[in-house]
C-alpha atoms as a PDB file:
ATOM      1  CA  UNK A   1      98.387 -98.331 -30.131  1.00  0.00           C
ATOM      2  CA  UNK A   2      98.588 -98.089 -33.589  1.00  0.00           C
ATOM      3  CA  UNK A   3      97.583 -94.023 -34.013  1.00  0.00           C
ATOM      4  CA  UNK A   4      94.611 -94.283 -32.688  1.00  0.00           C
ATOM      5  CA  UNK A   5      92.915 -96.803 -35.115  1.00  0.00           C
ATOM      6  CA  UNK A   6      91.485-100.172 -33.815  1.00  0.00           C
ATOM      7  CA  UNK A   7      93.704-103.675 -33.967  1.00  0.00           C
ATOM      8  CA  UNK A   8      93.422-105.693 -37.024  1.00  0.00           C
ATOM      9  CA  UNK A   9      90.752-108.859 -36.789  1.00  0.00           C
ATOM     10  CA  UNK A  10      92.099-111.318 -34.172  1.00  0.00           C
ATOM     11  CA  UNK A  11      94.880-109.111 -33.366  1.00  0.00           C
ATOM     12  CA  UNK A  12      95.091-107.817 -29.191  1.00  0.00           C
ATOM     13  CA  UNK A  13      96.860-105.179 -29.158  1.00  0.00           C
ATOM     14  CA  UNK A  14      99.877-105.738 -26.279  1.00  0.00           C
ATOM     15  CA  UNK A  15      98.480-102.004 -24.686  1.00  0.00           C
ATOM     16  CA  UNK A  16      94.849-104.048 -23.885  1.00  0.00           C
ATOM     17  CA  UNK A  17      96.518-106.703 -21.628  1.00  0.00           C
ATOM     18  CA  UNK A  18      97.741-105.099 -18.839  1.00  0.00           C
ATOM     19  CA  UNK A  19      94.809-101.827 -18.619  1.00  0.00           C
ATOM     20  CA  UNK A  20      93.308-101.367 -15.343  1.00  0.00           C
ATOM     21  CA  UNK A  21      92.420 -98.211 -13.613  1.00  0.00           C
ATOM     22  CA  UNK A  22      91.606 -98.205  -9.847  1.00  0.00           C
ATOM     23  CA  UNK A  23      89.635 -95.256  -8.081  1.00  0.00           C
ATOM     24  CA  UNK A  24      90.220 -93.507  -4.660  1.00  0.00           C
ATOM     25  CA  UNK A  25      87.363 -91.704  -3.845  1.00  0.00           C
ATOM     26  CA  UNK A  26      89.750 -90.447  -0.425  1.00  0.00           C
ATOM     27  CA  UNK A  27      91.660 -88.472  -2.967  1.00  0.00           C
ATOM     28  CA  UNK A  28      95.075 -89.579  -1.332  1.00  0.00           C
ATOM     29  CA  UNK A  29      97.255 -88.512  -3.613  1.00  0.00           C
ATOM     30  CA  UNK A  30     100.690 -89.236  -3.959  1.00  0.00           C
ATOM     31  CA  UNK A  31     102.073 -86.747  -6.025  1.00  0.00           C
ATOM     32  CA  UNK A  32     102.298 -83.074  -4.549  1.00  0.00           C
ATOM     33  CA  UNK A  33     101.279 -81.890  -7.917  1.00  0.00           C
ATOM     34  CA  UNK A  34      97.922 -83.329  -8.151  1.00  0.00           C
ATOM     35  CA  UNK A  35      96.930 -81.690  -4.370  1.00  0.00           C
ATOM     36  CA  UNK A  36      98.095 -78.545  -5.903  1.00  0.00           C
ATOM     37  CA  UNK A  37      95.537 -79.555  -8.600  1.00  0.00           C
ATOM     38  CA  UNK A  38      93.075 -79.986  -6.156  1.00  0.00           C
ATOM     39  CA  UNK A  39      93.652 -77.217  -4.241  1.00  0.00           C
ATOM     40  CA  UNK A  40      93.284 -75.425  -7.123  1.00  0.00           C
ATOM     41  CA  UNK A  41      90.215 -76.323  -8.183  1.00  0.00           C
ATOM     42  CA  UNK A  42      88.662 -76.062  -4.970  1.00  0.00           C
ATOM     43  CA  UNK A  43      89.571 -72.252  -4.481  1.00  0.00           C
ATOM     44  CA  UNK A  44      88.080 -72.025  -7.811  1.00  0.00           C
ATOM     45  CA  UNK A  45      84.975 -73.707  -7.064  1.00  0.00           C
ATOM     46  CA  UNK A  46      84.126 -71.661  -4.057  1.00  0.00           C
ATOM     47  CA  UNK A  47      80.680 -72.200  -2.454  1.00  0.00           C
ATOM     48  CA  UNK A  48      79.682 -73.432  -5.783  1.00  0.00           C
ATOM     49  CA  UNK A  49      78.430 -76.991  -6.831  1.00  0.00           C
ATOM     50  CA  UNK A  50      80.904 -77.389  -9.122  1.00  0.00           C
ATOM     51  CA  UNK A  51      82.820 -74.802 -11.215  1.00  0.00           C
ATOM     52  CA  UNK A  52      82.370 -74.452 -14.674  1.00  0.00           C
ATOM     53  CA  UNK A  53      85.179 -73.704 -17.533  1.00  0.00           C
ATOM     54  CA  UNK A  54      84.419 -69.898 -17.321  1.00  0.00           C
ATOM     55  CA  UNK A  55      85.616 -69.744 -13.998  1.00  0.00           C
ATOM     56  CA  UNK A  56      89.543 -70.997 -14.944  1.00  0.00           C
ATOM     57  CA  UNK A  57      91.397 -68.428 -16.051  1.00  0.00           C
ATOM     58  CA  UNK A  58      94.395 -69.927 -17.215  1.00  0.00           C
ATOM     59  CA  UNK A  59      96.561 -66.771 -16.406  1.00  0.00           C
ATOM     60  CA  UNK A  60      95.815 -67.027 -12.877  1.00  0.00           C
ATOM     61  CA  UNK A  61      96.660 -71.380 -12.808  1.00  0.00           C
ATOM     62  CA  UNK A  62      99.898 -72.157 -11.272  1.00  0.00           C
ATOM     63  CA  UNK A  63     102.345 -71.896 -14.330  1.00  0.00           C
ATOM     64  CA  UNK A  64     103.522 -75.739 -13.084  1.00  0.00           C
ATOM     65  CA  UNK A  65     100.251 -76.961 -13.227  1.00  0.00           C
ATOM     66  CA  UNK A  66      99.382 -76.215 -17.061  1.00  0.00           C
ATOM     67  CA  UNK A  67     100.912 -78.939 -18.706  1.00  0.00           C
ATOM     68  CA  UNK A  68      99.448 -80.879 -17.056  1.00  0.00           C
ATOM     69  CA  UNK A  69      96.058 -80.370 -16.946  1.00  0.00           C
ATOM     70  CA  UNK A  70      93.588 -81.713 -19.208  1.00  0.00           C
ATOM     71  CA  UNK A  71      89.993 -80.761 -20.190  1.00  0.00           C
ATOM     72  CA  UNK A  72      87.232 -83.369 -21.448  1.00  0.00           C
ATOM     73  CA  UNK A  73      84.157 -82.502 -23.447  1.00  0.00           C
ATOM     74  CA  UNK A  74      81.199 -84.649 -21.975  1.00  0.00           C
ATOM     75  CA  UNK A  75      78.405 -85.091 -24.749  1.00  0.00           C
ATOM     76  CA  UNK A  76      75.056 -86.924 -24.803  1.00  0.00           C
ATOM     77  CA  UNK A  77      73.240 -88.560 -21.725  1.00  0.00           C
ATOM     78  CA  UNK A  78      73.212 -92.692 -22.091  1.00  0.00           C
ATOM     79  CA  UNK A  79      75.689 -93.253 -24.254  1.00  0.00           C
ATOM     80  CA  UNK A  80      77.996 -90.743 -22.618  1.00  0.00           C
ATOM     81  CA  UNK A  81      80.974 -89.574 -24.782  1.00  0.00           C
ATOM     82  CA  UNK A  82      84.090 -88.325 -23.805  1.00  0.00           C
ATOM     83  CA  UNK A  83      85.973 -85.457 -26.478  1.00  0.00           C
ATOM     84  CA  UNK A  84      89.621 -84.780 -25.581  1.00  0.00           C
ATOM     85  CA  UNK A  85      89.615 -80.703 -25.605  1.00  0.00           C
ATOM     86  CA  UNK A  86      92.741 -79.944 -24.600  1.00  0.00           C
ATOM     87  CA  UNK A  87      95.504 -82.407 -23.439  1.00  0.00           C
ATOM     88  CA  UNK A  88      98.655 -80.848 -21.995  1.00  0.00           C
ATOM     89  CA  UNK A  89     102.290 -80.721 -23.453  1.00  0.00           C
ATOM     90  CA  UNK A  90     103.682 -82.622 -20.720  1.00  0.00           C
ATOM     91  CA  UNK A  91     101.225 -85.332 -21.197  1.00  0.00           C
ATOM     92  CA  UNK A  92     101.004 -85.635 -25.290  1.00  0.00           C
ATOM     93  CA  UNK A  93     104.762 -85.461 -24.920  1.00  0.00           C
ATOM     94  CA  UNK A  94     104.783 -88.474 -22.376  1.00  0.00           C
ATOM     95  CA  UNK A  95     102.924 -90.686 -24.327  1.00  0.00           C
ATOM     96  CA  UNK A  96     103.755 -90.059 -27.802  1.00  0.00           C
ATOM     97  CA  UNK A  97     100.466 -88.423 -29.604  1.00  0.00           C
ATOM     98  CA  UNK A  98      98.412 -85.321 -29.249  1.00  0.00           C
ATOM     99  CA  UNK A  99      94.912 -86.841 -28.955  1.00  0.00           C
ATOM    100  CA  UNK A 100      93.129 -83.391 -28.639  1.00  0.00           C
ATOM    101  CA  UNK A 101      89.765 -82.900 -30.587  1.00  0.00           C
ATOM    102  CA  UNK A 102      88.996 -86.370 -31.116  1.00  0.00           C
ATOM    103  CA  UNK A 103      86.365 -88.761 -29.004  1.00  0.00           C
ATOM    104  CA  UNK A 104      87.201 -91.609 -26.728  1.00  0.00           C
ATOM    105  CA  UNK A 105      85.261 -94.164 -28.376  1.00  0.00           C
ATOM    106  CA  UNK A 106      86.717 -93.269 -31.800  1.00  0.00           C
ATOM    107  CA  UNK A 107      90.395 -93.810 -30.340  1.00  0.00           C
ATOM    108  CA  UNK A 108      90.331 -96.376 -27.769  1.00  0.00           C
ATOM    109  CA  UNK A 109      89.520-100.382 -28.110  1.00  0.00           C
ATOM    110  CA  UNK A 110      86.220-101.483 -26.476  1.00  0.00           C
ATOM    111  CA  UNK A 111      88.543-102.527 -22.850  1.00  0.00           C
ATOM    112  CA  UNK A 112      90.858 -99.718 -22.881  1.00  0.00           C
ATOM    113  CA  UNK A 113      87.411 -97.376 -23.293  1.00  0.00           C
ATOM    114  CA  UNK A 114      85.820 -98.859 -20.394  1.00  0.00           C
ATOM    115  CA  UNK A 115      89.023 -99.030 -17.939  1.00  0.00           C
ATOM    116  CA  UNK A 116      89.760 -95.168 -18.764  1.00  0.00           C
ATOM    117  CA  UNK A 117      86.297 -93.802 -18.874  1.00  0.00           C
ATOM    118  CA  UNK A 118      85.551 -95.295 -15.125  1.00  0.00           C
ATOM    119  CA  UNK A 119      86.704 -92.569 -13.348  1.00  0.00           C
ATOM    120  CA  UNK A 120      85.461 -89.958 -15.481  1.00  0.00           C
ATOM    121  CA  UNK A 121      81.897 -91.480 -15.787  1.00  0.00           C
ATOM    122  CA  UNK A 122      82.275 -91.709 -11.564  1.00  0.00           C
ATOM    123  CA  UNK A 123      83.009 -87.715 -11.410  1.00  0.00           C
ATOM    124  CA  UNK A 124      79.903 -87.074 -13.534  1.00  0.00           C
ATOM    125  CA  UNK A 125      77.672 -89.735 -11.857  1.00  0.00           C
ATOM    126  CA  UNK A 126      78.641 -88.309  -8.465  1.00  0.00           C
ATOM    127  CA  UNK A 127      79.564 -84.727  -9.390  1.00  0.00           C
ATOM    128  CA  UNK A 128      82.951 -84.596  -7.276  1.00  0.00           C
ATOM    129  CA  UNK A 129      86.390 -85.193  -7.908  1.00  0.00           C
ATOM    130  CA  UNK A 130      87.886 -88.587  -7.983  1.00  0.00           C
ATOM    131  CA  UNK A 131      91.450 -90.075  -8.240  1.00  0.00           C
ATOM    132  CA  UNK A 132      92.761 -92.555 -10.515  1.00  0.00           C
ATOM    133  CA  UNK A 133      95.765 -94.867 -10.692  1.00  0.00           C
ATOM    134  CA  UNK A 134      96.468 -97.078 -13.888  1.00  0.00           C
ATOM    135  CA  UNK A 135      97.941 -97.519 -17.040  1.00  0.00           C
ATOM    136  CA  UNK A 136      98.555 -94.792 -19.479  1.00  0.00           C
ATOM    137  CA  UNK A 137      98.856 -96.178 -23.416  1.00  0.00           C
ATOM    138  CA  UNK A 138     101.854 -94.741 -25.240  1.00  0.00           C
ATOM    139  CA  UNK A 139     102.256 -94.686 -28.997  1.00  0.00           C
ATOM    140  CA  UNK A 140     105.100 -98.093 -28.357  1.00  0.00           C
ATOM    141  CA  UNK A 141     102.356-100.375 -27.014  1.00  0.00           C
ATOM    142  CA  UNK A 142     103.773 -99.358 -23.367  1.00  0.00           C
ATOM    143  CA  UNK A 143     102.331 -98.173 -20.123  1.00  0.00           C
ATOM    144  CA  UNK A 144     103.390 -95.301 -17.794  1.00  0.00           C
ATOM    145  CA  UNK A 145     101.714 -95.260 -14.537  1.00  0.00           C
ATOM    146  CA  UNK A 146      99.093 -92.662 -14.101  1.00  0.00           C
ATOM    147  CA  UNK A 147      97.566 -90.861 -11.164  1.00  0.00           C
ATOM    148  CA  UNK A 148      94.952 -88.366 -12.203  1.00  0.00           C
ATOM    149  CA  UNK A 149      92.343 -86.333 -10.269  1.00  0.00           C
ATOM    150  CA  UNK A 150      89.063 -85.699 -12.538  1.00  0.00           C
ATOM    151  CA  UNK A 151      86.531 -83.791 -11.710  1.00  0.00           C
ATOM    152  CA  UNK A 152      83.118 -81.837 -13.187  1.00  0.00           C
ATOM    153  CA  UNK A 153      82.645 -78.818 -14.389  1.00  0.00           C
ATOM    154  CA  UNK A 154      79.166 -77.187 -15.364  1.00  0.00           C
ATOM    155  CA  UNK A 155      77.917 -74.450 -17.457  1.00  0.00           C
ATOM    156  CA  UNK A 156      74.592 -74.509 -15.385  1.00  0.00           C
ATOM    157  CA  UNK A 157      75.549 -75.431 -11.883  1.00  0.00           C
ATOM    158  CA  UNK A 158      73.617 -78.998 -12.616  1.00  0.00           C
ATOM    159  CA  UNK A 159      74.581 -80.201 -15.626  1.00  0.00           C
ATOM    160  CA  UNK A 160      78.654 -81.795 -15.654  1.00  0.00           C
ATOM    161  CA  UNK A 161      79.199 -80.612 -19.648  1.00  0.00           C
ATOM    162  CA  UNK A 162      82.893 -80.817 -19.021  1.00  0.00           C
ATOM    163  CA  UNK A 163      85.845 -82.207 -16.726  1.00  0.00           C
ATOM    164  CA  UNK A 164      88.817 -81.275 -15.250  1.00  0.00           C
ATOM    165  CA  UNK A 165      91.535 -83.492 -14.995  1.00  0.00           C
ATOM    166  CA  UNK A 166      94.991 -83.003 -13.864  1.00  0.00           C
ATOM    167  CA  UNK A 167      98.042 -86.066 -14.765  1.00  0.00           C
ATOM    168  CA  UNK A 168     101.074 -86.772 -13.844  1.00  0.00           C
ATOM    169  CA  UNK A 169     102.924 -89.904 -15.676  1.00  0.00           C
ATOM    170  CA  UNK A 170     105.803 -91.690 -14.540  1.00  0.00           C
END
């Protein structure tokens, strides 16, 4: 990816050729780190629908947990768009860039959009978590593996106006 900004005309970037994201609505994940993500957000979430950001109180997260975890604004209803509000160390580290503050569609080309925004759009479609295993982009034009949980988070107990996600990249 070249920062962010789309492939010159007739160009493919080498990231677009391999991108595929697959979803596990089980939630079988593999990595103990992502149940503890999980786990977390379900003693969070209580009796609730689903939580909303007011109810994480990132003193009270497990300390191993915050790098990884990553928060996405949702805006609009059809076109949905996806805002990157906070993206943890671990993860900007891992692949290169710190992609916080700026929108999905403004970052990503057209395939790599639609492969990473599946799992998201299922979580607010379906307002539960979901897991998701595919390629992560890096700044080299690379992949690392990702397994992510994602799941909604709403100011008014209806509405998802945010997600939580939680990543782990090998």
């Amino acid at each position: 990816m070249n920062s962010g900004g789309p492939a010159k005309a007739g160009e493919t970037p080498t990231y677009i050729k391999a991108i595929s994201y697959e979803l596990d609505l089980d939630l079988a994940f593999k990595d103990q780190l992502l149940l503890l993500g999980l786990s977390t957000l379900q003693g969070i979430q209580g009796d609730k629908a689903m939580p909303s950001r007011q109810d994480f109180d990132p003193l009270k997260l497990p300390v191993q947990l915050l790098p990884h975890i990553m928060l996405i604004d949702v805006s609009g209803t059809m076109p949905i768009r996806l805002r990157w509000r906070l993206v943890g160390t671990y993860i900007t580290e891992r692949i290169g860039r710190d992609m916080t503050g700026r929108f999905w569609d403004e970052i990503y080309e057209d395939k790599v959009l639609r492969e990473m925004s599946k799992a998201p759009l299922w979580a607010i479609e379906h307002r539960r978590p979901i897991r998701s295993i595919g390629g992560a982009p890096t700044e080299e034009k690379e992949f690392l593996v990702s397994e992510n949980i994602f799941a909604p988070l709403s100011t008014d107990g209806e509405t998802v106006d945010m997600l939580f996600a939680v990543s782990v990249l090998t």
